[in-house]
C-alpha atoms as a PDB file:
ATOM      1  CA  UNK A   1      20.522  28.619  -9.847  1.00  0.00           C
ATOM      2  CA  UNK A   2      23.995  29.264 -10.244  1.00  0.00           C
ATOM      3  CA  UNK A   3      26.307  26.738 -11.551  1.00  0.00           C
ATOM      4  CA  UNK A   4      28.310  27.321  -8.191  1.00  0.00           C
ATOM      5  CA  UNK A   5      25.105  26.623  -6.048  1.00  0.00           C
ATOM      6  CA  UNK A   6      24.758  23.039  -7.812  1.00  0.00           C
ATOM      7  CA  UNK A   7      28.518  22.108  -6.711  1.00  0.00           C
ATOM      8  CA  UNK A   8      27.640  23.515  -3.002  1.00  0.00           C
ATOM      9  CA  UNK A   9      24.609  21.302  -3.054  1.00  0.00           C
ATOM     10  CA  UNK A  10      26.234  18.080  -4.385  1.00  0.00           C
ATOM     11  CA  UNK A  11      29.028  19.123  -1.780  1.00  0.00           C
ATOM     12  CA  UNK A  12      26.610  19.398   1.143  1.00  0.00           C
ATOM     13  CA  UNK A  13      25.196  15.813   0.364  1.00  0.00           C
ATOM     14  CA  UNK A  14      28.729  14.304   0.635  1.00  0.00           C
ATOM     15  CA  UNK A  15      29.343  16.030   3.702  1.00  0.00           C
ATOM     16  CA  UNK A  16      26.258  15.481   5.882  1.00  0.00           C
ATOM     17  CA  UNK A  17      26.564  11.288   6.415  1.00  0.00           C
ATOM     18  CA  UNK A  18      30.404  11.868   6.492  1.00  0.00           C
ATOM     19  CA  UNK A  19      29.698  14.212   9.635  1.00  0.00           C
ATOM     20  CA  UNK A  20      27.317  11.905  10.847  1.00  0.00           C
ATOM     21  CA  UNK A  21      29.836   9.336  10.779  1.00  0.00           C
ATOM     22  CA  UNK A  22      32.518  11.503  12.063  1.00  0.00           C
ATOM     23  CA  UNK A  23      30.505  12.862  15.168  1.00  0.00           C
ATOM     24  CA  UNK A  24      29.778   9.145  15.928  1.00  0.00           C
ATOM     25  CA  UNK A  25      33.446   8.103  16.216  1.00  0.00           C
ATOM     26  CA  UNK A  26      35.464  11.280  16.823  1.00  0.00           C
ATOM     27  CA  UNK A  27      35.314  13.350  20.445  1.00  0.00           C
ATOM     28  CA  UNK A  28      34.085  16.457  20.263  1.00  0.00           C
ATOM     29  CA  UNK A  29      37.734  18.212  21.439  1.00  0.00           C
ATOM     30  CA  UNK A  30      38.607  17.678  17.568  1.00  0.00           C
ATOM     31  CA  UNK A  31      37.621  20.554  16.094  1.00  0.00           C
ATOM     32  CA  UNK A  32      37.710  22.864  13.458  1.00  0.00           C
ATOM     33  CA  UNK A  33      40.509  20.302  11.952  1.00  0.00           C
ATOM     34  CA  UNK A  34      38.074  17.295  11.776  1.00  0.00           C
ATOM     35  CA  UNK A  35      35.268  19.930   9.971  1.00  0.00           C
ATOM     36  CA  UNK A  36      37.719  20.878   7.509  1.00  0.00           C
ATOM     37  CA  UNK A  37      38.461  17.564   6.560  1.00  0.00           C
ATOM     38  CA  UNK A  38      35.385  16.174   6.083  1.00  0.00           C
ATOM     39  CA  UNK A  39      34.747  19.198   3.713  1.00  0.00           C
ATOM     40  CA  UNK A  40      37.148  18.326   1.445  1.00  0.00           C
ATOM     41  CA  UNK A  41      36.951  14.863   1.332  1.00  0.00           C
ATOM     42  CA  UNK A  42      33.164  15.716   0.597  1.00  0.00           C
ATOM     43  CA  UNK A  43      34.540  18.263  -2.235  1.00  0.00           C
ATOM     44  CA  UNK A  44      36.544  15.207  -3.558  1.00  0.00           C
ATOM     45  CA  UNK A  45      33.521  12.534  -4.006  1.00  0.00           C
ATOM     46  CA  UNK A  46      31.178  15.317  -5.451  1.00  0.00           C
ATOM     47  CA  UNK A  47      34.059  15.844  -7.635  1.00  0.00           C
ATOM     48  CA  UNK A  48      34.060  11.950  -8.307  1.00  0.00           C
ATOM     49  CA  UNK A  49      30.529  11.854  -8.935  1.00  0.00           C
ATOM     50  CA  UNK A  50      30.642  14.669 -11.304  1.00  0.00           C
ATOM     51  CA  UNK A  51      33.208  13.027 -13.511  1.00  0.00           C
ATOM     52  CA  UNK A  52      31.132   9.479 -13.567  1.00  0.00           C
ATOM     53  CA  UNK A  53      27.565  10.478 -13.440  1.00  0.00           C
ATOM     54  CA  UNK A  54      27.558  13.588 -15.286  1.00  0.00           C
ATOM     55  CA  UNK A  55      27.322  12.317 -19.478  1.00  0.00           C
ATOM     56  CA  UNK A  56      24.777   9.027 -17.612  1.00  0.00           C
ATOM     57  CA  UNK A  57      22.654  11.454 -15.777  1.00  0.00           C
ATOM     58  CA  UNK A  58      22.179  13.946 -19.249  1.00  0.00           C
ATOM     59  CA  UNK A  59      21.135  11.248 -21.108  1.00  0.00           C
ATOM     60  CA  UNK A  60      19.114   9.968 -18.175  1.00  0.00           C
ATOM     61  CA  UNK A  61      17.442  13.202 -17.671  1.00  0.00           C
ATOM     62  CA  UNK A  62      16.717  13.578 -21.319  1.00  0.00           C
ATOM     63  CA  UNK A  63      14.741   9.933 -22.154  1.00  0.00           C
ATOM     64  CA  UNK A  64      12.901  11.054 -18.938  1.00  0.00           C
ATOM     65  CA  UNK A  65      11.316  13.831 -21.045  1.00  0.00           C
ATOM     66  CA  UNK A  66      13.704  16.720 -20.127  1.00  0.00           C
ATOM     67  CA  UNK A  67      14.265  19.148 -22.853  1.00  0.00           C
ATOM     68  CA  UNK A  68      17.344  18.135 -24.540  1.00  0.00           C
ATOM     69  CA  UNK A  69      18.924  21.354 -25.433  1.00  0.00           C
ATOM     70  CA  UNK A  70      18.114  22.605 -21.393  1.00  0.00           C
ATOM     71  CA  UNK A  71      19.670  19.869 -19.970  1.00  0.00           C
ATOM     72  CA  UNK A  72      22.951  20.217 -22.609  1.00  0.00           C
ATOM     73  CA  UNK A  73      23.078  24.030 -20.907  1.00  0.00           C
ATOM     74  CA  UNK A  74      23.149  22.769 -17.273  1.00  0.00           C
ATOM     75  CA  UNK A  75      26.484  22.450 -15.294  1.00  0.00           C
ATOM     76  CA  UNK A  76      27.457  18.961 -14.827  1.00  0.00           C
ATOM     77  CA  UNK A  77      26.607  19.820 -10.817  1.00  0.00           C
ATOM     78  CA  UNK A  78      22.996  20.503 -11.500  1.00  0.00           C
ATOM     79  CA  UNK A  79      22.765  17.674 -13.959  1.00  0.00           C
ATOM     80  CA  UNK A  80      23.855  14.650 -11.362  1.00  0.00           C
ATOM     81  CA  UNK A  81      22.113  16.762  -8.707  1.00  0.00           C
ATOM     82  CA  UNK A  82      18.817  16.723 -10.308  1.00  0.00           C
ATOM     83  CA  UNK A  83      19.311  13.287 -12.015  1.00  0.00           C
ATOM     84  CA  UNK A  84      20.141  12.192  -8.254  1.00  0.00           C
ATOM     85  CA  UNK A  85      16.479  13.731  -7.103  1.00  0.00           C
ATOM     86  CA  UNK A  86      14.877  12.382 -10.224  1.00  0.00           C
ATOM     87  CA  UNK A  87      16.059   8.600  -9.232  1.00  0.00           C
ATOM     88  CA  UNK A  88      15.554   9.297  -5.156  1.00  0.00           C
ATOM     89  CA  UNK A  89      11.741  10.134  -6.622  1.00  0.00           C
ATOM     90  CA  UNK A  90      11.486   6.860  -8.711  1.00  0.00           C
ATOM     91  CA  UNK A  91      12.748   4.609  -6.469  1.00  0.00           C
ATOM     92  CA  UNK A  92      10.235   6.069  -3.795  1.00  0.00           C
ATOM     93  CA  UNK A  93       7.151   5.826  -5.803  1.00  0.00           C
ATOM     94  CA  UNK A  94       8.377   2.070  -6.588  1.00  0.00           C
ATOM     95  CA  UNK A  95       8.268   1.607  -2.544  1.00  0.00           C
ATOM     96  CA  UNK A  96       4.801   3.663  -2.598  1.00  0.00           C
ATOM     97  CA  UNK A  97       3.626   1.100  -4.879  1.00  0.00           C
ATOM     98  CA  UNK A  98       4.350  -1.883  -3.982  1.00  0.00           C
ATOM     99  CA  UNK A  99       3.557  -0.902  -0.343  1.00  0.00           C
ATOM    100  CA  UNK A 100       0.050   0.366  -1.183  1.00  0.00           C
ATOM    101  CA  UNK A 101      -1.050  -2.997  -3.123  1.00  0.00           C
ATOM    102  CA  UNK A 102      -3.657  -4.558  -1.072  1.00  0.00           C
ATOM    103  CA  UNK A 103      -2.460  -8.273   0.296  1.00  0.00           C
ATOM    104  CA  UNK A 104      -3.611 -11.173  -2.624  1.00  0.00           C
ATOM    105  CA  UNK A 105      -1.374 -13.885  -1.354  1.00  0.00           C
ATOM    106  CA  UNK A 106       0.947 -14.988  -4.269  1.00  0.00           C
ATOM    107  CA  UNK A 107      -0.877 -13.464  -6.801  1.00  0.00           C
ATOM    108  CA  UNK A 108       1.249 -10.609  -7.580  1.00  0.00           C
ATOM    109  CA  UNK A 109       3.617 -12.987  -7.750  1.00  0.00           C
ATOM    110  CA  UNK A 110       7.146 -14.093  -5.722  1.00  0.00           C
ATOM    111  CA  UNK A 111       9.441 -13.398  -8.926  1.00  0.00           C
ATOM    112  CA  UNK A 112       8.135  -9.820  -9.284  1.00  0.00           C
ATOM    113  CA  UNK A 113       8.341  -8.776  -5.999  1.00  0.00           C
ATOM    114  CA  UNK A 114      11.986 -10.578  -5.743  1.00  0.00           C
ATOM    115  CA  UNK A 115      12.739  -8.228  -9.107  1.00  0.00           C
ATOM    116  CA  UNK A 116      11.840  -5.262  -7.004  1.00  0.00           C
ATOM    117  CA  UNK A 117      13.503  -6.262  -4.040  1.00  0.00           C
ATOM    118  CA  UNK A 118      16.863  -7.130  -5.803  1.00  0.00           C
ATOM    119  CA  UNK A 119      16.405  -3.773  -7.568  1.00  0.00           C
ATOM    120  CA  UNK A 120      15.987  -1.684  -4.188  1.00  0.00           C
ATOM    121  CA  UNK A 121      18.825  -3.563  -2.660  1.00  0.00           C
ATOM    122  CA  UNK A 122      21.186  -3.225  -5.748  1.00  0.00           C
ATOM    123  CA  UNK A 123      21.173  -7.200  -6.502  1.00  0.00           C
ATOM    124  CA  UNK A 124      19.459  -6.916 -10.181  1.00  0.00           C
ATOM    125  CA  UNK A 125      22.105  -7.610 -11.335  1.00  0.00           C
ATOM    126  CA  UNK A 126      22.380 -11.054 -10.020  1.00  0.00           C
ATOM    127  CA  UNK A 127      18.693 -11.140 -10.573  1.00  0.00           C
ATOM    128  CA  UNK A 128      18.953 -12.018 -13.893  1.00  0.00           C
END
């Protein structure tokens, strides 16, 4: 995929909860103006997110068994984009797990399942 296509993607996935949250608080008379704008303030955080995630999500994408010199010759758009998918897929099977376990009271234990929880909800931080 072209290194153009990544930036549309990343651009796309800024833009669709922006219009969802512009379609629930702006009348439909706005217009073409409203679209516009929420295009390229979707082109600005993809932007954002390119300059912060892009050297994270190479090395993320390479000690998750990537080859290193492919991921050095991806765009910096299809390396957050597919470091993005790679974390969306983690955090899922984390959910899938947990979920799946079979009830055994406490054994599994309150402080592990806190760990996950605080890592789902962005509170490891504090967890620790």
């Amino acid at each position: 995929m072209a290194s153009n296509d990544w930036k549309n993607r990343l651009v796309l996935a800024a833009q669709v909860p922006m219009e969802f949250n512009l379609n629930a608080s702006v009348s439909a008379t706005a217009g073409d103006e409203s679209s516009a704008s929420v295009r390229a303030t979707a082109q600005l955080a993809a932007g954002a997110a390119l300059l912060i995630f892009s050297d994270w999500a190479r090395t993320e994408l390479i000690e998750a068994s990537f080859d290193h010199d492919q991921v050095q010759r991806m765009s910096a758009s299809e390396v957050v984009a597919r470091n993005t998918q790679l974390r969306f897929e983690r955090s899922r099977d984390d959910l899938f797990k947990w979920s799946l376990l079979q009830s055994q009271g406490k054994s599994y234990s309150d402080a592990e399942w806190n760990k996950f929880r605080l890592q789902m909800t962005g509170g490891a931080s504090r967890a620790k």
